[in-house]
Protein backbone atom coordinates (compact mmCIF):
# COMPACT_ATOMS: atom_id res chain seq x y z
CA UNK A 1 29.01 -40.45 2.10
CA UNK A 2 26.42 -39.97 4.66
CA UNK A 3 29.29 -38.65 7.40
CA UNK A 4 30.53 -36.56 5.07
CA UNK A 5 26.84 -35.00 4.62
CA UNK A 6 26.50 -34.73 8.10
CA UNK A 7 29.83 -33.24 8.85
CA UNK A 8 28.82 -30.67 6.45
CA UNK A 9 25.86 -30.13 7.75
CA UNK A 10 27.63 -29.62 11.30
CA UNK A 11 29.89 -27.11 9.86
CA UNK A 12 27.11 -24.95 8.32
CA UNK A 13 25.07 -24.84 11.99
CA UNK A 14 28.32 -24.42 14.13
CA UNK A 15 29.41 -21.64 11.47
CA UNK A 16 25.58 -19.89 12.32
CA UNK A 17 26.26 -20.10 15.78
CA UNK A 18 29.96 -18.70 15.52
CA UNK A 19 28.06 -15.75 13.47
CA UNK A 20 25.01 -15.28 16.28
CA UNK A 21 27.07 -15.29 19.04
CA UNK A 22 29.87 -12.72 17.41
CA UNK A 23 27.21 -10.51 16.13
CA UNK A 24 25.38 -10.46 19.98
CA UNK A 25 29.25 -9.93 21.52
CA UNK A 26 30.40 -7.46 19.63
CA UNK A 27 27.24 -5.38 19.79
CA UNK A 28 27.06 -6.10 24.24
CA UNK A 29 31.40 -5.05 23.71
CA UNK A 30 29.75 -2.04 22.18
CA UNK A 31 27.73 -0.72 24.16
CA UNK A 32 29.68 -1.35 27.24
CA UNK A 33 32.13 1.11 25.86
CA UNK A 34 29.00 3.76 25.25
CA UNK A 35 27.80 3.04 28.57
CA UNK A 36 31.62 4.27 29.95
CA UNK A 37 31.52 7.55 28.06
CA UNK A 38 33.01 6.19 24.75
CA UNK A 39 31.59 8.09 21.79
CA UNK A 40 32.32 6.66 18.11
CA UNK A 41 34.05 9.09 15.73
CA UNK A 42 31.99 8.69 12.77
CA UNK A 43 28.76 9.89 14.63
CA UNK A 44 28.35 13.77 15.14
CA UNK A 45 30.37 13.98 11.65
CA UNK A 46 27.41 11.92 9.99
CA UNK A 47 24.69 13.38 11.93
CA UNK A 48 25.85 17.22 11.50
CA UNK A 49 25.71 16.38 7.25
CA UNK A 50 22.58 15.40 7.52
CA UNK A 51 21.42 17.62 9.72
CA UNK A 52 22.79 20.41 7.45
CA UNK A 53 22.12 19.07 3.78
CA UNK A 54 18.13 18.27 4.38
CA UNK A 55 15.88 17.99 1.30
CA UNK A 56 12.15 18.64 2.03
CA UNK A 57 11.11 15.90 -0.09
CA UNK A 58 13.51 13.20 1.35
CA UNK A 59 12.78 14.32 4.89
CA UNK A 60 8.68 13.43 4.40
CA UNK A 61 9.63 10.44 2.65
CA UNK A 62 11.59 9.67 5.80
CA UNK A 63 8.98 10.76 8.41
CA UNK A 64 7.02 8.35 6.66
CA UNK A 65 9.23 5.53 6.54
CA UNK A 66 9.55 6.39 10.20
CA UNK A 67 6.36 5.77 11.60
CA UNK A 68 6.40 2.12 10.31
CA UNK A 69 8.99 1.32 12.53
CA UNK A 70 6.73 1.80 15.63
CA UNK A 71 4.87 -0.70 17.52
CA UNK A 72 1.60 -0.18 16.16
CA UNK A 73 2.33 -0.60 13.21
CA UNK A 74 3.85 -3.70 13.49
CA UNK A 75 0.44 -4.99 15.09
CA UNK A 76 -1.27 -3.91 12.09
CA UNK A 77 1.38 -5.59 9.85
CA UNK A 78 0.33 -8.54 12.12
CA UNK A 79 -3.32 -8.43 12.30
CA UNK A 80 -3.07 -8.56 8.39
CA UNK A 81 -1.10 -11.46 7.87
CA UNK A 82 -3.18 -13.34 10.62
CA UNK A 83 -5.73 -12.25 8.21
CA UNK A 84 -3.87 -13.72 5.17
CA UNK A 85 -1.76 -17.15 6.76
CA UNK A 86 -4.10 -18.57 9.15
CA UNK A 87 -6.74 -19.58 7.10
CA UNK A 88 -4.61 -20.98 4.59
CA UNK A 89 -3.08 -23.15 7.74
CA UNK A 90 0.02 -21.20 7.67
CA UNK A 91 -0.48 -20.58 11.39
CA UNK A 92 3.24 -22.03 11.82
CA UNK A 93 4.31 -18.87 9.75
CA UNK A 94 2.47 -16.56 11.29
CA UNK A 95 3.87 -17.63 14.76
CA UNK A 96 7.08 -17.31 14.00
CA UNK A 97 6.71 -13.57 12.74
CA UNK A 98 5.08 -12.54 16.09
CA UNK A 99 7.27 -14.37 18.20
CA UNK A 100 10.12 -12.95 16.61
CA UNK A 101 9.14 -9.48 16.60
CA UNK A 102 7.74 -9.81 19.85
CA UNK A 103 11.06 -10.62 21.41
CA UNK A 104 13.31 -8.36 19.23
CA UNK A 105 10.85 -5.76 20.44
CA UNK A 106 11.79 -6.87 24.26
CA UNK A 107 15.69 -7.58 23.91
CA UNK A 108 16.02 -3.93 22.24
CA UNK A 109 13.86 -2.18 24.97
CA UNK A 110 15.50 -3.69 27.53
CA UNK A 111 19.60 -3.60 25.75
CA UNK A 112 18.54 0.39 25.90
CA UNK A 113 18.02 -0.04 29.63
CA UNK A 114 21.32 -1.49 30.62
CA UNK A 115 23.52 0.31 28.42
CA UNK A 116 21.59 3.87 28.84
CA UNK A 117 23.19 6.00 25.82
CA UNK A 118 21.14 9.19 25.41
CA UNK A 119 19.75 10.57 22.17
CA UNK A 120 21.44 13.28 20.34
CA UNK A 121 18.84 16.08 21.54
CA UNK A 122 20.28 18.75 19.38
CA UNK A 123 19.83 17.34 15.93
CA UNK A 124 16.29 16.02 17.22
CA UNK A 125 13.63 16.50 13.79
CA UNK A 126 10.78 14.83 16.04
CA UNK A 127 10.02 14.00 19.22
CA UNK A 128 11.08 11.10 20.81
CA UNK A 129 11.61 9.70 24.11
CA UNK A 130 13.60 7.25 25.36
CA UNK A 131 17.71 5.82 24.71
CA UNK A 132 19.35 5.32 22.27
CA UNK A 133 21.21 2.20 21.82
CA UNK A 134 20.76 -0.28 20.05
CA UNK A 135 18.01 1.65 17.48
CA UNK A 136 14.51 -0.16 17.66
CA UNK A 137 13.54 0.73 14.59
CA UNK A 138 16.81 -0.70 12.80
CA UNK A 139 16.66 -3.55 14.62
CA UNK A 140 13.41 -4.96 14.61
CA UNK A 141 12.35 -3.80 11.10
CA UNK A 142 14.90 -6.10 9.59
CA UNK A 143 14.53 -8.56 11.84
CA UNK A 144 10.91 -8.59 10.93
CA UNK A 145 10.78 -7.87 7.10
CA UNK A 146 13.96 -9.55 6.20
CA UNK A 147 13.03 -12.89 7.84
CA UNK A 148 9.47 -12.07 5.77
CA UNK A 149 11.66 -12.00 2.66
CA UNK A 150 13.46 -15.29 3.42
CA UNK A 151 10.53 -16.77 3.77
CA UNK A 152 8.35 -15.90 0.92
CA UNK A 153 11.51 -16.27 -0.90
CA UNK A 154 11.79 -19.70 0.53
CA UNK A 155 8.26 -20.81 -0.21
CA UNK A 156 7.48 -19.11 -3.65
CA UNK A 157 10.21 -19.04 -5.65
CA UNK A 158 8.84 -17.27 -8.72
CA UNK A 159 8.12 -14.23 -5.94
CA UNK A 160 12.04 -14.02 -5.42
CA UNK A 161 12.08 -10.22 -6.88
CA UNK A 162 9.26 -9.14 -4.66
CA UNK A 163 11.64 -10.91 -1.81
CA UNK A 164 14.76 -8.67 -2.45
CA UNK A 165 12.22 -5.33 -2.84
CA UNK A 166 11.08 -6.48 0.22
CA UNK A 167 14.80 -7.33 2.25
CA UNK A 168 16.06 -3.87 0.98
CA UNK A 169 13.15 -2.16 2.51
CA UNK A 170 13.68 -3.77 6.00
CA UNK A 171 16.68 -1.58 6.10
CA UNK A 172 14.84 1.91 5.14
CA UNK A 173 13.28 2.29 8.88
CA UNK A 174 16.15 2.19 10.52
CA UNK A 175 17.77 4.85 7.97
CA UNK A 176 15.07 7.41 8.79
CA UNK A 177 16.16 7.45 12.05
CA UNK A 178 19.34 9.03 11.06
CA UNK A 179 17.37 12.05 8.89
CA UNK A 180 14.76 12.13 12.27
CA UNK A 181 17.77 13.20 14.41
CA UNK A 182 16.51 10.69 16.97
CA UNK A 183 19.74 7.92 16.61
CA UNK A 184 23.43 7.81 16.59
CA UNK A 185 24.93 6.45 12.99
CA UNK A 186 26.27 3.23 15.01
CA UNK A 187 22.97 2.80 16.94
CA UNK A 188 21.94 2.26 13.59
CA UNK A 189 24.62 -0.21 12.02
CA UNK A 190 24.22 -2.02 15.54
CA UNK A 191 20.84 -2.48 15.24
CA UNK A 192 20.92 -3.45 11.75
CA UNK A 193 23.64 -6.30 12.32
CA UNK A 194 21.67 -7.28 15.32
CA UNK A 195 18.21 -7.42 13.37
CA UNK A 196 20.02 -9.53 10.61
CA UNK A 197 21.34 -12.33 13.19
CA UNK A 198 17.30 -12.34 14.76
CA UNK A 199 16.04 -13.16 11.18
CA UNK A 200 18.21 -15.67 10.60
CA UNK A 201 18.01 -17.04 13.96
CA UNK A 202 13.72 -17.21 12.95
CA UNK A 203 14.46 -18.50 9.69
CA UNK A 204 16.09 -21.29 11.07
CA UNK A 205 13.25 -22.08 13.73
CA UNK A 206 10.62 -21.51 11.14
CA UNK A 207 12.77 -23.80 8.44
CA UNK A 208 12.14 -26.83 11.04
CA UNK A 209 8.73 -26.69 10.28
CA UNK A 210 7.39 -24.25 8.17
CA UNK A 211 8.50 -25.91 5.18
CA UNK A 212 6.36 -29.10 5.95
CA UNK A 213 3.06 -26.64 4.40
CA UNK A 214 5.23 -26.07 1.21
CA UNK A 215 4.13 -28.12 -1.79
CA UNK A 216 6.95 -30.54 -3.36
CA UNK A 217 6.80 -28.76 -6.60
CA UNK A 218 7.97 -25.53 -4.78
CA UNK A 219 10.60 -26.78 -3.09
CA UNK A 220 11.62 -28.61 -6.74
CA UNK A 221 11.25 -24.93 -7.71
CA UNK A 222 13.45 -23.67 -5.05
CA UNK A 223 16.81 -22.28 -5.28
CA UNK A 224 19.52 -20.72 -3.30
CA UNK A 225 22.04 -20.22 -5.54
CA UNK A 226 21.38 -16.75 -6.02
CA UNK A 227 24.32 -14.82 -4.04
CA UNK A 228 21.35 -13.12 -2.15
CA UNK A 229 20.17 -15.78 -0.78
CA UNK A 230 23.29 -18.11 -0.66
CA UNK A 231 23.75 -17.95 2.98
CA UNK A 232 20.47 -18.87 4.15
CA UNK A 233 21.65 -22.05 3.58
CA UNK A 234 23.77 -21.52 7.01
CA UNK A 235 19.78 -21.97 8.30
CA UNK A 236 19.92 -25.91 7.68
């Protein structure tokens, strides 16, 4: 019984790793083939209906969304929660969140560097300097906010529907680029599938320990049979 628990158990981590490592391939695959000159089909298409099919209102929205997908805002976001987790000893938590943004932050500024795509300067709505792939703001705003989701999913249960509000927002920042001008449609999607495999990869770190400052009756409480959250069980 208890090998069969632990082959299981070997199965789920060797899956997560098959899934970190394809996601990390395929996007380094990708932007190899950018850096030779390669440019995706589905771009200028998506871009130019955008670009020609603007709605005032949805563009402000957007701006807004926008500008919480920079760097100082994510130090605010921080600042807060240090606030919030560190005098109720969630310090563990709280580490995790900056350390993870802090290096999706660095592996996305410096993924730009190698692989050098250039923004697409004629459907530019803002300024912005810079390259292009993989987006920063896809990337690190799910990376961030969906691994926030897992875990206040993870440690209040009954605060499950403010978890999902909260994982479907992650992917609105990275969206905005596309109404910006600022990002290619697959600099998006690339960033997006990147940011998913960081908050996993945080969830699991965090999972380790963070769950040691959970009370047993929340983890009685706790379920992840909701198809949501089904796979975060890849995380143990």
């Amino acid at each position: 019984m208890i090998n069969s628990k632990n082959h299981l158990v070997n199965m789920k981590h060797t899956s997560f790793a098959v899934w970190i490592v394809s996601i990390w391939g395929v996007a380094i695959l990708f932007g190899v083939a950018l850096r030779l000159g390669w440019v995706p089909a589905i771009d200028l298409p998506i871009l130019t209906w955008i670009h020609n099919n603007q709605i005032d209102g949805l563009q402000q929205f957007m701006y807004i969304i926008t500008l919480g997908g920079y760097l100082r805002a994510y130090i605010i976001v921080l600042s807060i929660l240090a606030l919030i987790l560190i005098p109720r000893k969630q310090i563990h938590a709280w580490v995790v969140l900056t350390l993870n943004a802090a290096a999706t932050f660095g592996i996305n500024e410096l993924m730009k560097v190698i692989f050098q795509r250039e923004r697409p300067l004629v459907f530019f709505q803002i300024e912005q300097e810079g390259f292009s792939y993989p987006s920063g703001h896809a990337m690190v705003s799910v990376a961030f906010y969906l691994l926030a989701a897992m875990m206040l999913a993870k440690a209040f249960p009954k605060l499950k529907w403010v978890a999902v509000i909260l994982g479907v927002v992650s992917f609105l920042p990275g969206l905005s680029r596309l109404f910006m001008g600022v990002h290619y449609p697959t600099d998006i999607i690339m960033g997006w599938l990147l940011g998913l495999s960081a908050a996993f990869f945080w969830y699991r770190i965090w999972g380790r320990k963070g769950t040691e400052h959970i009370s047993s009756n929340k983890l009685a409480g706790c379920s992840t049979s909701a198809p949501l959250f089904s796979f975060i069980d890849l995380c143990y």
